[in-house]
C-alpha atoms as a PDB file:
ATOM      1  CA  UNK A   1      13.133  -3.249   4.724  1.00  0.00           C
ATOM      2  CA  UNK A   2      13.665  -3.798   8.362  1.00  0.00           C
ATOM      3  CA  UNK A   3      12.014  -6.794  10.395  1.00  0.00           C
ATOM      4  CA  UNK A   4       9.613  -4.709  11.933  1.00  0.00           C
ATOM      5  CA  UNK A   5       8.129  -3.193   8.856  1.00  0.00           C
ATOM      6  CA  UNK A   6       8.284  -6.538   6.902  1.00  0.00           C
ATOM      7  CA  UNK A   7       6.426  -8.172  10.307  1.00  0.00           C
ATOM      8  CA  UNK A   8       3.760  -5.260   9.975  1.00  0.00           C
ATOM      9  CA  UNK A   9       2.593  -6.026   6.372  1.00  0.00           C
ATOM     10  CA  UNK A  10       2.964  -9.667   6.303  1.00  0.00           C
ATOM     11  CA  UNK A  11      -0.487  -9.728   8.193  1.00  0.00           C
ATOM     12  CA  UNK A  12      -2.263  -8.017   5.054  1.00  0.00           C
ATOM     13  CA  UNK A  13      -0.292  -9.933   2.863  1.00  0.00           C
ATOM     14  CA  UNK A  14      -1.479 -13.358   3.884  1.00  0.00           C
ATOM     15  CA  UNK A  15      -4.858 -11.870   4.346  1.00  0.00           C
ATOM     16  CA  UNK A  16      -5.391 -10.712   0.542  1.00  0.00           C
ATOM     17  CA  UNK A  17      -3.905 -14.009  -0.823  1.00  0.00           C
ATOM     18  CA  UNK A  18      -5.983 -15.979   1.553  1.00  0.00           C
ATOM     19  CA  UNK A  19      -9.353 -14.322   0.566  1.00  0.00           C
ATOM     20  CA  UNK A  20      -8.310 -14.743  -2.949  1.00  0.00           C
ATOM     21  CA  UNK A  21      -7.820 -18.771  -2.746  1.00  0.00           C
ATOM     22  CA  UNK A  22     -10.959 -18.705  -0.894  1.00  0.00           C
ATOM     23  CA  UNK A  23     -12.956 -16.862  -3.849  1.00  0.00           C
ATOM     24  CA  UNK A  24     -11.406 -18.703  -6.248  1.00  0.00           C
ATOM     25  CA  UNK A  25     -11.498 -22.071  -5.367  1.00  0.00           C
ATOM     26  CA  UNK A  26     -14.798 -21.930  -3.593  1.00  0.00           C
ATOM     27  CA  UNK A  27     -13.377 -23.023  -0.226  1.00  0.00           C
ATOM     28  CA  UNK A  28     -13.409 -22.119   3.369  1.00  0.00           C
ATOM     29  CA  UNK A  29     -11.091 -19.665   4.808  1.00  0.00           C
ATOM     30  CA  UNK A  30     -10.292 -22.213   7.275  1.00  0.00           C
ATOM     31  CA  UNK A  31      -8.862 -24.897   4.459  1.00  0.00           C
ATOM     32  CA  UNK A  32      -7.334 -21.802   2.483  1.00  0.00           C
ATOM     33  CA  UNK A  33      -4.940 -20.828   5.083  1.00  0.00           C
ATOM     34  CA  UNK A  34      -4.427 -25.074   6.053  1.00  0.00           C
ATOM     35  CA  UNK A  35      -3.504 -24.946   2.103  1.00  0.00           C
ATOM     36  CA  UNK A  36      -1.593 -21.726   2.404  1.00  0.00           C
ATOM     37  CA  UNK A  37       0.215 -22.135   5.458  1.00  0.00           C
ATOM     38  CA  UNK A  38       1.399 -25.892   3.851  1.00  0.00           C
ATOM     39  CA  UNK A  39       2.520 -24.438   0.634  1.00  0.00           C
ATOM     40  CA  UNK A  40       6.337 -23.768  -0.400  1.00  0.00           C
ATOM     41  CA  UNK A  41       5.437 -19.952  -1.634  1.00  0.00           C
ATOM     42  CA  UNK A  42       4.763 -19.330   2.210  1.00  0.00           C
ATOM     43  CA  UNK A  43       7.723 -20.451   3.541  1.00  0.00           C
ATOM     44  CA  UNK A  44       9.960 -18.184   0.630  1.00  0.00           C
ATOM     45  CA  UNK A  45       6.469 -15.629   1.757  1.00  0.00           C
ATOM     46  CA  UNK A  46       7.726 -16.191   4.993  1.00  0.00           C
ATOM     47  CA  UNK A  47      11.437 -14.824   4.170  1.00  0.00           C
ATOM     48  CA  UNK A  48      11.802 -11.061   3.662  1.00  0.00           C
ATOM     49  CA  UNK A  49      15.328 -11.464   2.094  1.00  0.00           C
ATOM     50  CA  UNK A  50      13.101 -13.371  -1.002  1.00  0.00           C
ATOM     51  CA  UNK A  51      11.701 -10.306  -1.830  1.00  0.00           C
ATOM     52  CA  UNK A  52       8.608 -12.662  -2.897  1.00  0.00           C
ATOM     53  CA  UNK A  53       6.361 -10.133  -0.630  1.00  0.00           C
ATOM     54  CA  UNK A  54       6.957  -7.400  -3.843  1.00  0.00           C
ATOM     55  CA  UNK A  55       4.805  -9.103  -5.876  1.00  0.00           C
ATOM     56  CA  UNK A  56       0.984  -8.576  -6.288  1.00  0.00           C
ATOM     57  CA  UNK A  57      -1.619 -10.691  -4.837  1.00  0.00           C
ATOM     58  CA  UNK A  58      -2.842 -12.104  -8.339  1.00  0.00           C
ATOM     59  CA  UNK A  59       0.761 -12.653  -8.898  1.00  0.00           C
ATOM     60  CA  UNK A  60       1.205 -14.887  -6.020  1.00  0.00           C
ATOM     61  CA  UNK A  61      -2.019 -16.374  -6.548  1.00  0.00           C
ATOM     62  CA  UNK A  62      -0.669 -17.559  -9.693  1.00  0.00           C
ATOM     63  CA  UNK A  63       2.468 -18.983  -8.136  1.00  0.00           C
ATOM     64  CA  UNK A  64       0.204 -20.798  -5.480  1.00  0.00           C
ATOM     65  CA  UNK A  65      -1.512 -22.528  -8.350  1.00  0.00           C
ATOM     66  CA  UNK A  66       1.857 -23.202 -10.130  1.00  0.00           C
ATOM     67  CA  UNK A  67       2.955 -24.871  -6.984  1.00  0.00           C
ATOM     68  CA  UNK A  68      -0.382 -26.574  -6.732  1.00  0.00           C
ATOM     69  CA  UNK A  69      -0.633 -28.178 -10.408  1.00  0.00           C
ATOM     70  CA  UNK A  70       3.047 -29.062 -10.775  1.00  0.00           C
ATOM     71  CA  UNK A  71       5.134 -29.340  -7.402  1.00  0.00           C
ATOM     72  CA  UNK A  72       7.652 -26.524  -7.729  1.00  0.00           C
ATOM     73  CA  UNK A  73       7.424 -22.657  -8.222  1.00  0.00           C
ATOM     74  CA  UNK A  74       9.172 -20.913 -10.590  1.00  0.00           C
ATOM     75  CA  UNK A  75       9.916 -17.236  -9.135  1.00  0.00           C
ATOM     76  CA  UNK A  76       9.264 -14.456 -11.950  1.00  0.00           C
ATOM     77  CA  UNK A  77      12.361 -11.861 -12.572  1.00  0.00           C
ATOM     78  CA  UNK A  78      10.752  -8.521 -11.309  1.00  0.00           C
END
């Protein structure tokens, strides 16, 4: 995927995982992207050449929560 299209969908990417901390923590959208933005999974999020961006939104809600509860991620094989 080229930087363009991978800068295009980013946007909706972060949107969907941010409305789903939101929901399911019961926070603001304000403190979800703070929480977000602060987390390891963006920065490899961040990085097209991770290829973390494949994965669904409930997936990488589950990796957010991973990272929350014990420090570290530990990236699926898709």
């Amino acid at each position: 995927m080229g930087q363009e299209q991978f800068a295009a969908i980013m946007p909706t990417i972060s949107a969907d995982l941010i409305a789903m901390i939101t929901d399911k923590q019961n926070i603001s959208e304000e403190e979800a992207i703070k929480q977000l933005y602060a987390s390891k999974l963006y920065a490899a999020l961040e990085q097209e050449e991770t290829k973390v961006w494949q994965y669904s939104t409930s997936m990488l809600y589950a990796l957010y929560e991973q990272e929350k509860r014990t420090g570290a991620i530990i990236f699926p094989d898709v």
